[in-house]
PDB file of N, CA and C in Angstrom:
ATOM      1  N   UNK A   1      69.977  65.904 189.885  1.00  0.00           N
ATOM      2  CA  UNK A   1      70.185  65.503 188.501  1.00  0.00           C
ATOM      3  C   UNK A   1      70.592  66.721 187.695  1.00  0.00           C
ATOM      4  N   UNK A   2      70.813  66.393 186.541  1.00  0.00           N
ATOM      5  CA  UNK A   2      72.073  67.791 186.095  1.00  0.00           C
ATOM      6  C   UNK A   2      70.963  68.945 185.272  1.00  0.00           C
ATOM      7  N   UNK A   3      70.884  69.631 185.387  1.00  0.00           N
ATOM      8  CA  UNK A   3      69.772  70.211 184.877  1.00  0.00           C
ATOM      9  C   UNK A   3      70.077  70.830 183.034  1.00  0.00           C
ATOM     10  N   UNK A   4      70.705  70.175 182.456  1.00  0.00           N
ATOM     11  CA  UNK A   4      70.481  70.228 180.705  1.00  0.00           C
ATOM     12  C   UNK A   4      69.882  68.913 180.400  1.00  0.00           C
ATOM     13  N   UNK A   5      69.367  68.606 181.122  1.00  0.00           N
ATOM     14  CA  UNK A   5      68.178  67.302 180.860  1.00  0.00           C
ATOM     15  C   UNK A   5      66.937  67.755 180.465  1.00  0.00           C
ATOM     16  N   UNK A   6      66.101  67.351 179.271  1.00  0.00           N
ATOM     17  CA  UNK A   6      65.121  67.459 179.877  1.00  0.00           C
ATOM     18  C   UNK A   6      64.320  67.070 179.613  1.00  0.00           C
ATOM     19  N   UNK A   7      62.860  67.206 180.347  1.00  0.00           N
ATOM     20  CA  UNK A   7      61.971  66.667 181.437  1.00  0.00           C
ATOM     21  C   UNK A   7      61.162  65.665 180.220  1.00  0.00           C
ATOM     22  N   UNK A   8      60.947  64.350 180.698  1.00  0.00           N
ATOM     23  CA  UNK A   8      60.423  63.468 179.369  1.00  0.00           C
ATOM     24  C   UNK A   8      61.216  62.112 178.636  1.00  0.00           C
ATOM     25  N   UNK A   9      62.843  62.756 179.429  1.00  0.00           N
ATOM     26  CA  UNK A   9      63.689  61.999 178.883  1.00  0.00           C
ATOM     27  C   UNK A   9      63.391  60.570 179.304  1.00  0.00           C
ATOM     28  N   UNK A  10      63.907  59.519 178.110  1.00  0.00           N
ATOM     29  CA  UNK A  10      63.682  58.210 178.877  1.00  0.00           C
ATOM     30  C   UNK A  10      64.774  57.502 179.705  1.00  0.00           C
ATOM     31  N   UNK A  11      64.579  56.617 180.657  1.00  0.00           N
ATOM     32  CA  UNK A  11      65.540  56.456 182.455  1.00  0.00           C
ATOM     33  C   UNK A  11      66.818  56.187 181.259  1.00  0.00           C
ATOM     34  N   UNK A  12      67.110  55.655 180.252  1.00  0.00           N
ATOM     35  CA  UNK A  12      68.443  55.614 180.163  1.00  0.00           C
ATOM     36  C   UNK A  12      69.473  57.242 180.085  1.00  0.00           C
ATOM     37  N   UNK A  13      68.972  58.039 179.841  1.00  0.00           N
ATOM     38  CA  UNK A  13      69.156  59.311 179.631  1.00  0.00           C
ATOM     39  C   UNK A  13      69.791  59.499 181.198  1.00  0.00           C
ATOM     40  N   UNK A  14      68.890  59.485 181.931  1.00  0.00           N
ATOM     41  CA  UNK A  14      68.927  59.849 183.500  1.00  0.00           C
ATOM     42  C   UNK A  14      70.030  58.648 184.149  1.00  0.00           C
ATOM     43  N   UNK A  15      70.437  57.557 183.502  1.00  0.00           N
ATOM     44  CA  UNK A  15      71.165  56.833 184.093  1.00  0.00           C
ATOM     45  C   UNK A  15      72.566  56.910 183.911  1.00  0.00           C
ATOM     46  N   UNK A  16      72.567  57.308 182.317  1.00  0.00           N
ATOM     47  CA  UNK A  16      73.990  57.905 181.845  1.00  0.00           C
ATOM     48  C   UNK A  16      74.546  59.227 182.633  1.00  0.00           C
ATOM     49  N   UNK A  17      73.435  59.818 182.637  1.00  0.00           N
ATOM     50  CA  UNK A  17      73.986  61.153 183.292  1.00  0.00           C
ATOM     51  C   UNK A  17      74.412  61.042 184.789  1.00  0.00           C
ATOM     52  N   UNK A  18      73.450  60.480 185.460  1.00  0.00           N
ATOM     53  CA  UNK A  18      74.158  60.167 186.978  1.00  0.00           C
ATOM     54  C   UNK A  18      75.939  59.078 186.681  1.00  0.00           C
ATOM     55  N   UNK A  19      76.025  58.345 185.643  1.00  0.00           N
ATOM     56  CA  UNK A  19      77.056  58.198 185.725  1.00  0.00           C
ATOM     57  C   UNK A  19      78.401  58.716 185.697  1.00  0.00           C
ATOM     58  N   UNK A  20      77.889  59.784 184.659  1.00  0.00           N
ATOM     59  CA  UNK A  20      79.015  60.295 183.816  1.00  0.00           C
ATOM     60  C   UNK A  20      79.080  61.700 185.423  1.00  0.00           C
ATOM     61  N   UNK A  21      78.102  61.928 186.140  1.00  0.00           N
ATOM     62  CA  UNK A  21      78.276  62.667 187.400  1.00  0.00           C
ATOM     63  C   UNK A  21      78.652  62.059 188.766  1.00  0.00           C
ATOM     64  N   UNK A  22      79.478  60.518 188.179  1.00  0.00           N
ATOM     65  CA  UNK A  22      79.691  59.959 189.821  1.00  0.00           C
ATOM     66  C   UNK A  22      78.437  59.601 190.692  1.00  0.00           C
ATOM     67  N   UNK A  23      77.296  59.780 190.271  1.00  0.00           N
ATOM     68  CA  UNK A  23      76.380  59.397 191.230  1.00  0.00           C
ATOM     69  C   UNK A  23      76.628  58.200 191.819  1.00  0.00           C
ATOM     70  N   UNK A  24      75.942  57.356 193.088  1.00  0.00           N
ATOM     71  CA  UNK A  24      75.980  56.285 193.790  1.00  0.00           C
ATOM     72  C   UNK A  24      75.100  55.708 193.054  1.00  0.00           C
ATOM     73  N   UNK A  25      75.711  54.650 193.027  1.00  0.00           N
ATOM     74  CA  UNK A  25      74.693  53.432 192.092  1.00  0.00           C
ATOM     75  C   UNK A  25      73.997  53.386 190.799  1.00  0.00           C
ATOM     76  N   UNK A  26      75.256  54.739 189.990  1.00  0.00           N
ATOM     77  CA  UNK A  26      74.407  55.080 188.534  1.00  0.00           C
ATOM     78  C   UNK A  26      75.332  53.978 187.533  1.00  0.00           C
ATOM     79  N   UNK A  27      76.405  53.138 188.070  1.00  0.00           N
ATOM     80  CA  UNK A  27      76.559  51.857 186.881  1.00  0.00           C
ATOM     81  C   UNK A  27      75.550  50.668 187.177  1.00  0.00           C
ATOM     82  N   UNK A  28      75.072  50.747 188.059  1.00  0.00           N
ATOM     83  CA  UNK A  28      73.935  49.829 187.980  1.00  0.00           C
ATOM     84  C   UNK A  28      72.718  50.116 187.193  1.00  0.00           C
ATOM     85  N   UNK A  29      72.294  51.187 187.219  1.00  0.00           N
ATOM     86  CA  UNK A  29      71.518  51.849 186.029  1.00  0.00           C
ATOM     87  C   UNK A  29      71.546  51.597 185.228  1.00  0.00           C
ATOM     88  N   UNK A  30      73.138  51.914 185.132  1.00  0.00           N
ATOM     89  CA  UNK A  30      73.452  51.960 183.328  1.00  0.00           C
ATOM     90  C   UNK A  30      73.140  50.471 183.129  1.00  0.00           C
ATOM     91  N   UNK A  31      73.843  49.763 183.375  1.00  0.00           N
ATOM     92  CA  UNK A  31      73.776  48.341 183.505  1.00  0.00           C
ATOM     93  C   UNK A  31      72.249  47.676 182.973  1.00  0.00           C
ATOM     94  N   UNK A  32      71.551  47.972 184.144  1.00  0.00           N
ATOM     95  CA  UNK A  32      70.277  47.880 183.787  1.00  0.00           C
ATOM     96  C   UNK A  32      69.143  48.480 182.649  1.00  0.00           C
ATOM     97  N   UNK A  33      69.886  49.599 182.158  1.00  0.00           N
ATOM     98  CA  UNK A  33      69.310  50.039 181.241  1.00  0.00           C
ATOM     99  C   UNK A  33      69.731  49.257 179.768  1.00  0.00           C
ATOM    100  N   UNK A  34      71.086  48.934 179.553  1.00  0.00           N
ATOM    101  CA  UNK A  34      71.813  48.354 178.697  1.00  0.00           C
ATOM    102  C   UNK A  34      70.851  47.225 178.310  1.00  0.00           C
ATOM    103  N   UNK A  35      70.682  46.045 179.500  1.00  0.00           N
ATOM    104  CA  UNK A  35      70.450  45.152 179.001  1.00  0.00           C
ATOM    105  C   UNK A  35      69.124  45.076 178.691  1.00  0.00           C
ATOM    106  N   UNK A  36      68.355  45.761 179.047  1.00  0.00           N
ATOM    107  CA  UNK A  36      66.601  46.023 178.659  1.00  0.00           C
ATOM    108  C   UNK A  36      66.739  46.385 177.137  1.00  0.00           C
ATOM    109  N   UNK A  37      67.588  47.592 176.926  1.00  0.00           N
ATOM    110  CA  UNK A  37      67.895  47.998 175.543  1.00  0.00           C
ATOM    111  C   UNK A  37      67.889  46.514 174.672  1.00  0.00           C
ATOM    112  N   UNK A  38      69.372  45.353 175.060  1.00  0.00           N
ATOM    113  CA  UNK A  38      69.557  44.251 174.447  1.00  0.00           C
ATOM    114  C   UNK A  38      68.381  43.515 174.040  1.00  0.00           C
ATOM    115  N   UNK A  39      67.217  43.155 175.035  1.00  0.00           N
ATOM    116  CA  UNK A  39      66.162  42.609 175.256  1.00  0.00           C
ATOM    117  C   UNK A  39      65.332  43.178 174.118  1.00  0.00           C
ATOM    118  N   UNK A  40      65.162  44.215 173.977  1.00  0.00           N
ATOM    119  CA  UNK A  40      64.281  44.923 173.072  1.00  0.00           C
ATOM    120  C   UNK A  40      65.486  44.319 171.811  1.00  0.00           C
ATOM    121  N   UNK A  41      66.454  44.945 171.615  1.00  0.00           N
ATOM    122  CA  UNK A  41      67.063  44.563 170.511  1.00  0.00           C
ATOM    123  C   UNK A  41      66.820  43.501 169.529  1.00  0.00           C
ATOM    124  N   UNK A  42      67.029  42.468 170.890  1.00  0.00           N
ATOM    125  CA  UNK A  42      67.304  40.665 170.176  1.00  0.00           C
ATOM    126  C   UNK A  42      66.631  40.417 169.032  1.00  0.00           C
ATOM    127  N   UNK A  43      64.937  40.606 169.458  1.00  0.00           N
ATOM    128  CA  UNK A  43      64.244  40.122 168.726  1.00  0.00           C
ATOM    129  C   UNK A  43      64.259  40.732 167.580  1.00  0.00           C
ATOM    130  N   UNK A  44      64.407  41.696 166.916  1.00  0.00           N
ATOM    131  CA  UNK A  44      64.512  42.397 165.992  1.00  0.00           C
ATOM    132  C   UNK A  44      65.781  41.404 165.308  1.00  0.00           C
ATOM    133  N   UNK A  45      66.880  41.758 165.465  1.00  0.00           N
ATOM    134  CA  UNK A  45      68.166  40.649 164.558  1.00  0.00           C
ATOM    135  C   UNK A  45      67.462  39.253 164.408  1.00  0.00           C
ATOM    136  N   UNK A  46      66.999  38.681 165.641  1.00  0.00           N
ATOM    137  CA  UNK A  46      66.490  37.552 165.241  1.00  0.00           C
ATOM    138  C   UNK A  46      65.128  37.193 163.861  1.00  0.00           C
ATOM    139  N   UNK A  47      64.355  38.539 163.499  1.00  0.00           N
ATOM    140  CA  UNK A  47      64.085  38.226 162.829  1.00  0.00           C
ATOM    141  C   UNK A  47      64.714  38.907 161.454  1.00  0.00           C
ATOM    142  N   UNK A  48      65.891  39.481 161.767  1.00  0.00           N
ATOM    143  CA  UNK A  48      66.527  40.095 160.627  1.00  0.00           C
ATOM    144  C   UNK A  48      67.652  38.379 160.181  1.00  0.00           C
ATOM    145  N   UNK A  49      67.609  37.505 161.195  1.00  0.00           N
ATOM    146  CA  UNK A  49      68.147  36.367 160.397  1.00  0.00           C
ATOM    147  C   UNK A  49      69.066  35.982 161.930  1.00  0.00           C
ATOM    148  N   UNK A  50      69.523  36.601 162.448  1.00  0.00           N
ATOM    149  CA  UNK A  50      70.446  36.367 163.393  1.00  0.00           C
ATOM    150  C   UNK A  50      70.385  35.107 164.300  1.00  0.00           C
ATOM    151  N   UNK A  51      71.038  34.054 164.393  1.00  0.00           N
ATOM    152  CA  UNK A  51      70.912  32.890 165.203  1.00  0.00           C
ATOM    153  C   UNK A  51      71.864  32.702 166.209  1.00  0.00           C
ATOM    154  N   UNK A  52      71.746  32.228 167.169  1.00  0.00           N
ATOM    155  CA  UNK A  52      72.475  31.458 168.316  1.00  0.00           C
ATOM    156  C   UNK A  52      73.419  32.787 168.683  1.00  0.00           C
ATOM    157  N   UNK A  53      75.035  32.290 168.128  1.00  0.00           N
ATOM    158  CA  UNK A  53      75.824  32.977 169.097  1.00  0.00           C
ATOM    159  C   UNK A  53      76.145  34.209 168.583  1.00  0.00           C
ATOM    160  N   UNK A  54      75.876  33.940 167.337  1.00  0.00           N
ATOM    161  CA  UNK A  54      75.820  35.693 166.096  1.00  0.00           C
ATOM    162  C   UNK A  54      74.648  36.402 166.773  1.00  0.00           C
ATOM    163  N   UNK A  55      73.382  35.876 167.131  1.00  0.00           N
ATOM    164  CA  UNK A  55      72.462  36.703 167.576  1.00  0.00           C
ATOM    165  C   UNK A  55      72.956  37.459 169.200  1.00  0.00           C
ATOM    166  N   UNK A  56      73.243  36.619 169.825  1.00  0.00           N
ATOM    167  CA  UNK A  56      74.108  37.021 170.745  1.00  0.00           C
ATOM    168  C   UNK A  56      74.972  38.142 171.036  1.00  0.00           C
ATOM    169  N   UNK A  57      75.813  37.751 170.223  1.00  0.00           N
ATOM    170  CA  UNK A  57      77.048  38.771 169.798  1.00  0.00           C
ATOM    171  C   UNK A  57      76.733  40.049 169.503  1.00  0.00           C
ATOM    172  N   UNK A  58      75.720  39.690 168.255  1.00  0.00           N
ATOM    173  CA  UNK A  58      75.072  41.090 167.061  1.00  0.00           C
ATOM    174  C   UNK A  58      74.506  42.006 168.620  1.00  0.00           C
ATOM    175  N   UNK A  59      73.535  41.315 169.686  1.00  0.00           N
ATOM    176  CA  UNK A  59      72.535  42.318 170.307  1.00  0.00           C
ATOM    177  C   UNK A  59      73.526  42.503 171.316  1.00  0.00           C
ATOM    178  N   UNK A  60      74.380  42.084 171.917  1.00  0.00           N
ATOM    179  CA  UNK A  60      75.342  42.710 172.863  1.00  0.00           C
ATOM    180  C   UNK A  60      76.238  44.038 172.109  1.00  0.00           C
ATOM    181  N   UNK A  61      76.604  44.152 171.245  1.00  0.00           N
ATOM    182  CA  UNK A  61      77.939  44.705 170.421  1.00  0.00           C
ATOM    183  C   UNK A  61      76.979  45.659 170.083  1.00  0.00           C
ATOM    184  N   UNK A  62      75.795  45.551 169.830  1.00  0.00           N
ATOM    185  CA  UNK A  62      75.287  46.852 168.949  1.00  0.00           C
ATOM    186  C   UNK A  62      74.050  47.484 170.422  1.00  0.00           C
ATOM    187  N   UNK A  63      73.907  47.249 171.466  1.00  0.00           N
ATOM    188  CA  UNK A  63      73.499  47.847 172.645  1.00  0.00           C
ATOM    189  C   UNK A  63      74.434  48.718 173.284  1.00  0.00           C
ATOM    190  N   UNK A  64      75.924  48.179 173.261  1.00  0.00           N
ATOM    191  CA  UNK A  64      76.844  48.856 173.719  1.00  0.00           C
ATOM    192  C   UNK A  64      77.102  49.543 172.706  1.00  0.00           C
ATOM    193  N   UNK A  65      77.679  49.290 172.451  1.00  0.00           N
ATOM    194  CA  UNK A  65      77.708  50.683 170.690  1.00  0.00           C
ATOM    195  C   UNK A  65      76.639  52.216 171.339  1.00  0.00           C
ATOM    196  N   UNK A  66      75.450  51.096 171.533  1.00  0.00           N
ATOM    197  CA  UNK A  66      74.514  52.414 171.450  1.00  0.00           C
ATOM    198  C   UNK A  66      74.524  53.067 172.841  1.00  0.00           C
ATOM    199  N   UNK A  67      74.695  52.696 174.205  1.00  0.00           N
ATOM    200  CA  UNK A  67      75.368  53.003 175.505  1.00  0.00           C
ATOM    201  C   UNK A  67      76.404  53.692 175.392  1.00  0.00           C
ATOM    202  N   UNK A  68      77.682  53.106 174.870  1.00  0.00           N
ATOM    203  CA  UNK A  68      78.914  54.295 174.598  1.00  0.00           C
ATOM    204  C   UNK A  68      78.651  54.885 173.718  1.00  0.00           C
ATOM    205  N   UNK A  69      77.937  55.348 172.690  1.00  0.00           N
ATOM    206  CA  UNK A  69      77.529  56.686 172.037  1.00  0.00           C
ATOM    207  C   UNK A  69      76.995  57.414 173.152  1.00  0.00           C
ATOM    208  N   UNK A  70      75.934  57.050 173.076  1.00  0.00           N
ATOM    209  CA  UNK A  70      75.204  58.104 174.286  1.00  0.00           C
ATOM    210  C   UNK A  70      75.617  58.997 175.330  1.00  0.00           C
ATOM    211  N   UNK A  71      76.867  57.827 176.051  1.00  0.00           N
ATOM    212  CA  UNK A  71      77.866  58.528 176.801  1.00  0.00           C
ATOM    213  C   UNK A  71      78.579  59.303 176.505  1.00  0.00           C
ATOM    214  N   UNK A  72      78.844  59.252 175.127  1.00  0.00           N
ATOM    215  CA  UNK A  72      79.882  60.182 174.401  1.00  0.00           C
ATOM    216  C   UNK A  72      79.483  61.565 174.271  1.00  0.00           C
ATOM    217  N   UNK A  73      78.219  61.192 173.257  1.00  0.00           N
ATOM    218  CA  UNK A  73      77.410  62.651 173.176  1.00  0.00           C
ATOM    219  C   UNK A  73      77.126  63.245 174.601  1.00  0.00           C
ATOM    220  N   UNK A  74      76.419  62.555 175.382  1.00  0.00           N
ATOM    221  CA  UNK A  74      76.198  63.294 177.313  1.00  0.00           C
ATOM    222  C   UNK A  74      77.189  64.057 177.611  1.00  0.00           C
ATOM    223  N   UNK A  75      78.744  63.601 177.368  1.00  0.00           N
ATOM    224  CA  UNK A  75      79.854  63.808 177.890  1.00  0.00           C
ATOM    225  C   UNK A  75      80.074  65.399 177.211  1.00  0.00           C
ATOM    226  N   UNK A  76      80.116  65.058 175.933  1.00  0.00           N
ATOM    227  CA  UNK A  76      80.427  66.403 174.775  1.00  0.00           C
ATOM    228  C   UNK A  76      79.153  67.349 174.996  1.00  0.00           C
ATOM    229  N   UNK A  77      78.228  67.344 175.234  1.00  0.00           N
ATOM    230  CA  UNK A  77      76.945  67.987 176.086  1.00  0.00           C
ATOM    231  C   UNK A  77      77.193  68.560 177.343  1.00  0.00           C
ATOM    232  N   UNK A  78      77.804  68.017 178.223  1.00  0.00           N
ATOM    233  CA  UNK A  78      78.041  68.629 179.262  1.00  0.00           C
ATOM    234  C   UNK A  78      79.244  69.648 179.534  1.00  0.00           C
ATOM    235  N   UNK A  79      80.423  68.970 178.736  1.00  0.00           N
ATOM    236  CA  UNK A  79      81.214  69.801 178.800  1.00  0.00           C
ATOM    237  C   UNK A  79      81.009  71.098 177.902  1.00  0.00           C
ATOM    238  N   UNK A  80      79.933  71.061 177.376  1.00  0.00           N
ATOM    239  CA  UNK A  80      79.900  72.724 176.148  1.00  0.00           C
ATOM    240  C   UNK A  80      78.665  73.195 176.622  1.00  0.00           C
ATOM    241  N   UNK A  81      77.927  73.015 177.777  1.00  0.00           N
ATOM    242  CA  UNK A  81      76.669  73.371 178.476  1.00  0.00           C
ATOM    243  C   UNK A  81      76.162  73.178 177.421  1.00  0.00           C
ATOM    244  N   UNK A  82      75.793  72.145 176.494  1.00  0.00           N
ATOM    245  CA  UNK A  82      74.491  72.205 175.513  1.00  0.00           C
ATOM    246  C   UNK A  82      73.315  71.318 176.482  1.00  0.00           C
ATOM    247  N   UNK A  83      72.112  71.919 175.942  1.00  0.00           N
ATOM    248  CA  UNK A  83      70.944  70.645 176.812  1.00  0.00           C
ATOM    249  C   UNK A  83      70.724  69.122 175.987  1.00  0.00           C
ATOM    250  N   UNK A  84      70.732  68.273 176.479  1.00  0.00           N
ATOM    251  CA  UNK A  84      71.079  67.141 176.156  1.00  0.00           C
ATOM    252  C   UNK A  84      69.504  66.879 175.275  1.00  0.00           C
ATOM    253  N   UNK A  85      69.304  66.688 174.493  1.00  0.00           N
ATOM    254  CA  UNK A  85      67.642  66.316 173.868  1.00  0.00           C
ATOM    255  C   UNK A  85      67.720  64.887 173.256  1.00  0.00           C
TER     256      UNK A  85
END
C-alpha cells in the first residue's frame, strides 16, 4: 500500500489508493465502498425531504461526487508526494 497514507485511515481511503495504483481487485473496493457511502447517505436526504426517484438520484450523484473528489485529491497527492490525511 502506498506509504503517504496514513495509519487510521478509513477502507475507502485504502480502496481509492489501490485503485488509482492498479491494484487487483481495487474497483471492487471502490465499488463497495461507494455504495456503503450511498447507504449511509440515503437516509439523511430522505429526511432532508427526498422521495422515490429524486432520493435515488440525489444519493447516487452526490456519493459519486464524493468518490471522484477523493480520487482527484489522492491523485493530486500522489503526484506532488504530499501525505494524503
Amino acid at each position: 500500500m502506498n506509504d503517504l497514507t496514513q495509519r487510521g485511515s478509513p477502507p475507502s481511503t485504502y480502496a481509492i489508493l489501490s485503485a488509482l495504483e492498479n491494484e487487483p481487485g481495487a474497483a471492487q473496493r471502490v465499488a463497495w465502498s461507494t455504495f456503503r457511502r450511498m447507504l449511509l447517505i440515503a437516509p439523511a436526504l430522505w429526511i432532508a425531504g427526498f422521495r422515490g426517484r429524486d432520493l435515488a438520484r440525489a444519493s447516487v450523484a452526490s456519493t459519486l461526487g464524493i468518490t471522484l473528489g477523493l480520487m482527484g485529491y489522492y491523485s493530486y497527492c500522489q503526484k506532488n508526494g504530499r501525505p494524503v490525511t
